[in-house]
C-alpha atoms as a PDB file:
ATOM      1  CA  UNK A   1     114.064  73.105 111.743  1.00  0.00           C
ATOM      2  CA  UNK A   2     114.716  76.422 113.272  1.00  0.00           C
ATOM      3  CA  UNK A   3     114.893  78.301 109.780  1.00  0.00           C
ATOM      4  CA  UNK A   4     111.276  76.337 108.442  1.00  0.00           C
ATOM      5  CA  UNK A   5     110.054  77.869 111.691  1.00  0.00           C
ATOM      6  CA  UNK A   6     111.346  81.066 110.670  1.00  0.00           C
ATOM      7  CA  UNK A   7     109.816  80.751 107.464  1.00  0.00           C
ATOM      8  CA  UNK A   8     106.426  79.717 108.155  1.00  0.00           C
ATOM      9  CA  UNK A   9     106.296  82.504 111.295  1.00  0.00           C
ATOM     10  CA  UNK A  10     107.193  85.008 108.453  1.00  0.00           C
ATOM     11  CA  UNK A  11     104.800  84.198 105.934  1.00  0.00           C
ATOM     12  CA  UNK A  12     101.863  83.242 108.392  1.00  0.00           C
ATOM     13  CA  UNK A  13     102.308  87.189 110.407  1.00  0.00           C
ATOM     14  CA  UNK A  14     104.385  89.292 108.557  1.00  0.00           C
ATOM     15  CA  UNK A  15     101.361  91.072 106.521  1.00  0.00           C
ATOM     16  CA  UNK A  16      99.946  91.625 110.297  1.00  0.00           C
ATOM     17  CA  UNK A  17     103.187  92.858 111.860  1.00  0.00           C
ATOM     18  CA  UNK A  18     104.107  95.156 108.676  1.00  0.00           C
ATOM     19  CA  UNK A  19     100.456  96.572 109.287  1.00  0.00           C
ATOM     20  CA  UNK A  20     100.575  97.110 113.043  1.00  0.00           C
ATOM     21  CA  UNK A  21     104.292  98.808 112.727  1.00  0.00           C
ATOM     22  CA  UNK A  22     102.926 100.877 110.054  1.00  0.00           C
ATOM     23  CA  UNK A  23      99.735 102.085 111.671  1.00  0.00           C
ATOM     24  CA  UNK A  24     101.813 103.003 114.907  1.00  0.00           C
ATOM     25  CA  UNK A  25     104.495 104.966 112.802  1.00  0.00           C
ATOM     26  CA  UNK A  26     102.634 106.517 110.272  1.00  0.00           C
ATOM     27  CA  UNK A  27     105.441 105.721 107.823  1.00  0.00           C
ATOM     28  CA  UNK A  28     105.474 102.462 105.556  1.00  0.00           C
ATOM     29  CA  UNK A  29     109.464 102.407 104.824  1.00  0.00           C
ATOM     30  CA  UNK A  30     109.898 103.164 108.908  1.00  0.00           C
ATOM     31  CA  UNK A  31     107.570 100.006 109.836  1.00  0.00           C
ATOM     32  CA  UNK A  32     109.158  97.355 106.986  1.00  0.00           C
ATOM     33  CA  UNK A  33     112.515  98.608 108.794  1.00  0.00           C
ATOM     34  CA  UNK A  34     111.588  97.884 112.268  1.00  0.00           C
ATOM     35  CA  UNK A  35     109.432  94.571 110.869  1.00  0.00           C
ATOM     36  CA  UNK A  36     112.674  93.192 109.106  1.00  0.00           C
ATOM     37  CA  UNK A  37     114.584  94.208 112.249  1.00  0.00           C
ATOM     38  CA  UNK A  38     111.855  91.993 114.685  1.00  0.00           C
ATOM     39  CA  UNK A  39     112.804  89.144 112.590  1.00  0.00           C
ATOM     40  CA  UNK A  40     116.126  89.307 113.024  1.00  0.00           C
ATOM     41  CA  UNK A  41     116.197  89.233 116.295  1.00  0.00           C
ATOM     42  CA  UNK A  42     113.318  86.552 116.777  1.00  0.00           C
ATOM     43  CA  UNK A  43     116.520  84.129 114.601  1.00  0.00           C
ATOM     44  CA  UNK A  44     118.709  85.176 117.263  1.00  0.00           C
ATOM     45  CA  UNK A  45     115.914  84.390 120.074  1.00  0.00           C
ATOM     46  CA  UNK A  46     116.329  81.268 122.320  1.00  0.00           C
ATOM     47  CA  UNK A  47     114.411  78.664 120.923  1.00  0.00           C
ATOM     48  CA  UNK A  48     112.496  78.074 124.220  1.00  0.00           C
ATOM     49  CA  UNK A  49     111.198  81.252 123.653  1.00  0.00           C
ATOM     50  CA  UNK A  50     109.704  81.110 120.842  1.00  0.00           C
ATOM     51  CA  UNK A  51     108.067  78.169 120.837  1.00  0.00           C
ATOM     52  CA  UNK A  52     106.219  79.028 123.640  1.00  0.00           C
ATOM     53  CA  UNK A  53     104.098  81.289 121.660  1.00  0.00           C
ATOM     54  CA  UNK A  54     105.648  82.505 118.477  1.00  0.00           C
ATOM     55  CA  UNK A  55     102.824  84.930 117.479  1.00  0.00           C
ATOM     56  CA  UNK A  56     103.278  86.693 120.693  1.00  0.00           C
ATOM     57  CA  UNK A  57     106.967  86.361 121.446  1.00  0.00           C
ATOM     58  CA  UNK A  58     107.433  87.904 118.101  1.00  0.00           C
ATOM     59  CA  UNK A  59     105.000  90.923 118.364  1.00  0.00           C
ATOM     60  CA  UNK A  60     106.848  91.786 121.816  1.00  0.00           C
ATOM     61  CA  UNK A  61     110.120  91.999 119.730  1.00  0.00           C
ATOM     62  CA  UNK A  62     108.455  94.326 117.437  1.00  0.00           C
ATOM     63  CA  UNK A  63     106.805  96.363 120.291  1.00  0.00           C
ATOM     64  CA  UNK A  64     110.360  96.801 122.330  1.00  0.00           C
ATOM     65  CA  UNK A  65     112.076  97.999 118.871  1.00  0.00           C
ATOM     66  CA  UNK A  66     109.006 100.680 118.231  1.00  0.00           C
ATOM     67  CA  UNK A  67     109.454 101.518 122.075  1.00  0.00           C
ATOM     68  CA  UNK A  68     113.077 101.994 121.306  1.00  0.00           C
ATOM     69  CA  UNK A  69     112.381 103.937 117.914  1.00  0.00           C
ATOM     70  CA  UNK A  70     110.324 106.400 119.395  1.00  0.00           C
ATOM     71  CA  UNK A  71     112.409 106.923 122.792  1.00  0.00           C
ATOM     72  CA  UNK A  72     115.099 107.793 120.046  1.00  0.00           C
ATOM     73  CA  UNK A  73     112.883 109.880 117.899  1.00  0.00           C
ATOM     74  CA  UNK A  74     110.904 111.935 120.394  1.00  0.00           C
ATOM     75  CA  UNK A  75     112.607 111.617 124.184  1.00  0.00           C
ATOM     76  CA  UNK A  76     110.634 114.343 125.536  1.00  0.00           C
ATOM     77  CA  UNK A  77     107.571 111.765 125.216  1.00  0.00           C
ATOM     78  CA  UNK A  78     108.643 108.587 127.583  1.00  0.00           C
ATOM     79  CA  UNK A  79     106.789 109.710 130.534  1.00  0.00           C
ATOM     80  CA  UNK A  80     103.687 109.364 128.273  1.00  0.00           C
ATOM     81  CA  UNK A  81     104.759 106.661 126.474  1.00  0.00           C
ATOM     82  CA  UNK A  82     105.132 104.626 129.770  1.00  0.00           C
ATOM     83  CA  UNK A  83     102.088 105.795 131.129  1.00  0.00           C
ATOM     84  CA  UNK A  84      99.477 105.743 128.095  1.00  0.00           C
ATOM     85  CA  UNK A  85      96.212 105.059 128.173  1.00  0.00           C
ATOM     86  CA  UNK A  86      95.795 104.973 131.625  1.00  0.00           C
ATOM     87  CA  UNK A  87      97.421 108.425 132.260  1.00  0.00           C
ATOM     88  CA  UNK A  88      96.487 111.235 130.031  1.00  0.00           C
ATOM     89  CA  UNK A  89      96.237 114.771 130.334  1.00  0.00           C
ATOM     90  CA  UNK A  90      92.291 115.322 130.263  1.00  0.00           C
ATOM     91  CA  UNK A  91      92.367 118.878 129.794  1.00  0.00           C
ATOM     92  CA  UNK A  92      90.333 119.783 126.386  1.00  0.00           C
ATOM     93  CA  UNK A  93      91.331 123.698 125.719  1.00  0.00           C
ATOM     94  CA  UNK A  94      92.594 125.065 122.674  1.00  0.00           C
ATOM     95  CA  UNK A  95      96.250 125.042 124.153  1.00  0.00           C
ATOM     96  CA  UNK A  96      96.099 121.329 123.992  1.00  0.00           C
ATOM     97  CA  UNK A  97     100.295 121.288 122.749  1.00  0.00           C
ATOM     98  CA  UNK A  98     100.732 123.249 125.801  1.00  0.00           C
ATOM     99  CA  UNK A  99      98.321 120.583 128.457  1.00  0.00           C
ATOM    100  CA  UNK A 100     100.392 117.859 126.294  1.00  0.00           C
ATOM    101  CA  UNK A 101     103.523 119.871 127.277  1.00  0.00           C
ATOM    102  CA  UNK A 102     102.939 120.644 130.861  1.00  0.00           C
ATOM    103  CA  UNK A 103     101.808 116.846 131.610  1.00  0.00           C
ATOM    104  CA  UNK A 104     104.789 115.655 130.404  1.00  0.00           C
ATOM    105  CA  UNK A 105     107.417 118.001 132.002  1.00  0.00           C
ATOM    106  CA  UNK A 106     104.685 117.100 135.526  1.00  0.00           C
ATOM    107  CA  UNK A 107     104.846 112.990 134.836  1.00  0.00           C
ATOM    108  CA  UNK A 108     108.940 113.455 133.621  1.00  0.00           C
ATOM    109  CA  UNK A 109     109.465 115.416 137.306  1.00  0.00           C
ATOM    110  CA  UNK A 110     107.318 112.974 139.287  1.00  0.00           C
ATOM    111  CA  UNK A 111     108.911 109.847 137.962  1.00  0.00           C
ATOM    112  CA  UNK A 112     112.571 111.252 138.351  1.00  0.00           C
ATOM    113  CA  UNK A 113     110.954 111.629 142.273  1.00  0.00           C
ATOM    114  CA  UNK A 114     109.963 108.460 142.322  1.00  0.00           C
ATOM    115  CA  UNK A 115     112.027 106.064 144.410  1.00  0.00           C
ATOM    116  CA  UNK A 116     114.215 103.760 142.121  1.00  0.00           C
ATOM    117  CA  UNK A 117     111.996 100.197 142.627  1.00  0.00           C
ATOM    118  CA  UNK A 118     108.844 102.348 141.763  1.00  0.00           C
ATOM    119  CA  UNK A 119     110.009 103.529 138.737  1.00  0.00           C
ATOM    120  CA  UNK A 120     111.659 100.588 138.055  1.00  0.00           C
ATOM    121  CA  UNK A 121     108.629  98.772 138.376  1.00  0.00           C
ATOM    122  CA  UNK A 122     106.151 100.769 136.178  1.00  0.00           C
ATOM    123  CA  UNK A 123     108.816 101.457 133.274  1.00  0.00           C
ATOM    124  CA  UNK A 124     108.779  97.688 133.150  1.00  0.00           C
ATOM    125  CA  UNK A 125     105.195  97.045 133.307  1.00  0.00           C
ATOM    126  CA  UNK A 126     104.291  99.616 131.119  1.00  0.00           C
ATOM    127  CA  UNK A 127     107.400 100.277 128.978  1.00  0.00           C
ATOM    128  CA  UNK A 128     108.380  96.351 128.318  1.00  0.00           C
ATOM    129  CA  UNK A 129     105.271  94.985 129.429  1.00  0.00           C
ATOM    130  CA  UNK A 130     106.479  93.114 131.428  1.00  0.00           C
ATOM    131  CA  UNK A 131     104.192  90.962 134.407  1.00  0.00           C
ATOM    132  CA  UNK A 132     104.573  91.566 137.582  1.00  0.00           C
ATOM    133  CA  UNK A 133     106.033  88.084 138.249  1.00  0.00           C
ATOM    134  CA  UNK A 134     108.703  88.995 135.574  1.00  0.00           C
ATOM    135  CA  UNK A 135     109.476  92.251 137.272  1.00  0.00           C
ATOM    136  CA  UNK A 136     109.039  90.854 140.970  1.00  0.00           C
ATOM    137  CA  UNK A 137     112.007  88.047 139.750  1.00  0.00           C
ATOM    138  CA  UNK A 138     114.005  91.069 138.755  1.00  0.00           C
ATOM    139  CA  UNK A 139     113.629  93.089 141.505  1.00  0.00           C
ATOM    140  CA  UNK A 140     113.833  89.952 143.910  1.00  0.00           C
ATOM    141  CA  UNK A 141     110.654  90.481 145.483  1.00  0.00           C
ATOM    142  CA  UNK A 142     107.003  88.750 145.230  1.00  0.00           C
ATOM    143  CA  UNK A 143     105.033  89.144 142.757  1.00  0.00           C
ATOM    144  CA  UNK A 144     102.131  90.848 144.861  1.00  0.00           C
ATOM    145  CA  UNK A 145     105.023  93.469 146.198  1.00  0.00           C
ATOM    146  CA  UNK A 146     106.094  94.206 142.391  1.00  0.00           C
ATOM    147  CA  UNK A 147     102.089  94.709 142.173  1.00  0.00           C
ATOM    148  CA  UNK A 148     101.879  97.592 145.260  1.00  0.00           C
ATOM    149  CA  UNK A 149     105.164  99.032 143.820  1.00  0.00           C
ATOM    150  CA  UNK A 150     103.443  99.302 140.261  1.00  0.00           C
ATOM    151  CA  UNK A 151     100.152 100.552 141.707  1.00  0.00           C
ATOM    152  CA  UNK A 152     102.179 103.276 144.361  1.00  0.00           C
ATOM    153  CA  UNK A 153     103.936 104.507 141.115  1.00  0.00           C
ATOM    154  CA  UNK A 154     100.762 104.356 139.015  1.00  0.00           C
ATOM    155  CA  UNK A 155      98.594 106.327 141.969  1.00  0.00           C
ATOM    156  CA  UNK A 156     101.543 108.767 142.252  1.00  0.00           C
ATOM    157  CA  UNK A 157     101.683 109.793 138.687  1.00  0.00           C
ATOM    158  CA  UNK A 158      97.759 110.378 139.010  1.00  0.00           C
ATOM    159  CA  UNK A 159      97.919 112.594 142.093  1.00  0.00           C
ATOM    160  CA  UNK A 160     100.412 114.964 140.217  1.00  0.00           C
ATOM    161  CA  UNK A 161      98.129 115.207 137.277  1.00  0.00           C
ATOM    162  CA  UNK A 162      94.908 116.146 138.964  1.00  0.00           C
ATOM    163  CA  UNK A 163      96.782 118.117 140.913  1.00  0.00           C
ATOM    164  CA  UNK A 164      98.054 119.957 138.152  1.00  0.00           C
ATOM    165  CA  UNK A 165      94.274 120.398 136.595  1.00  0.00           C
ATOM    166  CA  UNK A 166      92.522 120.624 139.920  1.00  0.00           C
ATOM    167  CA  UNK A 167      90.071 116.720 138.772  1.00  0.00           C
ATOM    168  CA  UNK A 168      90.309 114.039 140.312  1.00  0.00           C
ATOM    169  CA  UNK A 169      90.957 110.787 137.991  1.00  0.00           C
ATOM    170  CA  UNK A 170      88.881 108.031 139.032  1.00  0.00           C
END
């Protein structure tokens, strides 16, 4: 049973998952690595899982191990990895590497300031996207506190920005 499942999952979304992977990496060989590697580790899922939602369950495999990829390719971009869309540096100037640069070494500091639950908190929702039910279980707190903890973190990360280009962000 579990291996027709496996089957039918892989012929019904692997075109789809091959083409998101490749569209985020840029790099065809890169994205059938990380597709093959999703499946893998959807076999080695709990079945309860997947069944839930295999489409979805499956994607969120593939989005952790491109998460994972790029934290190992490029570590100097997790603070805007975690914080993208909702948190980008809105200067246009033609020293855009250098905005890039300076918002990243600003969001790096203020979420290394950040008490531990914050952080916590918003690396899960936006890293893992996770819910904030998920991340109020892991924290052992409600869900509505994991939501202010998210939201202090989020609105923390946007004061440093606009104070480091003088603009508010709303």
């Amino acid at each position: 049973m579990r291996e027709a499942m496996f089957e039918f999952l892989y012929r019904q979304h692997h075109h789809e998952l091959l083409g998101f992977l490749d569209r985020q990496l840029g790099s065809r060989d890169q994205a059938a690595d990380l597709c093959h590697d999703a499946y893998l580790r959807l076999l080695d899922a709990p079945v309860r899982r997947v069944l839930d939602n295999p489409r979805a369950y499956l994607f969120r495999i593939a989005r952790n191990l491109l998460i994972d990829h790029r934290r190992r390719q490029h570590p100097e971009l997790i603070a805007i990895d975690a914080l993208e869309p909702v948190l980008v540096c809105p200067r246009v100037c033609p020293e855009a590497d250098a905005c890039q640069r300076q918002c990243v070494h600003q969001l790096t500091r203020t979420l290394d300031a950040l008490p531990a639950r914050l952080r916590q908190a918003l690396i899960w929702h936006r890293l893992e996207g996770l819910t904030q039910r998920e991340i109020g279980q892991r924290l052992g707190v409600s869900e509505r506190m994991a939501g202010r903890y998210i939201a202090q973190a989020m609105t923390r990360c946007q004061d440093e920005l606009e104070a480091l280009d003088g603009e508010p962000r709303h």
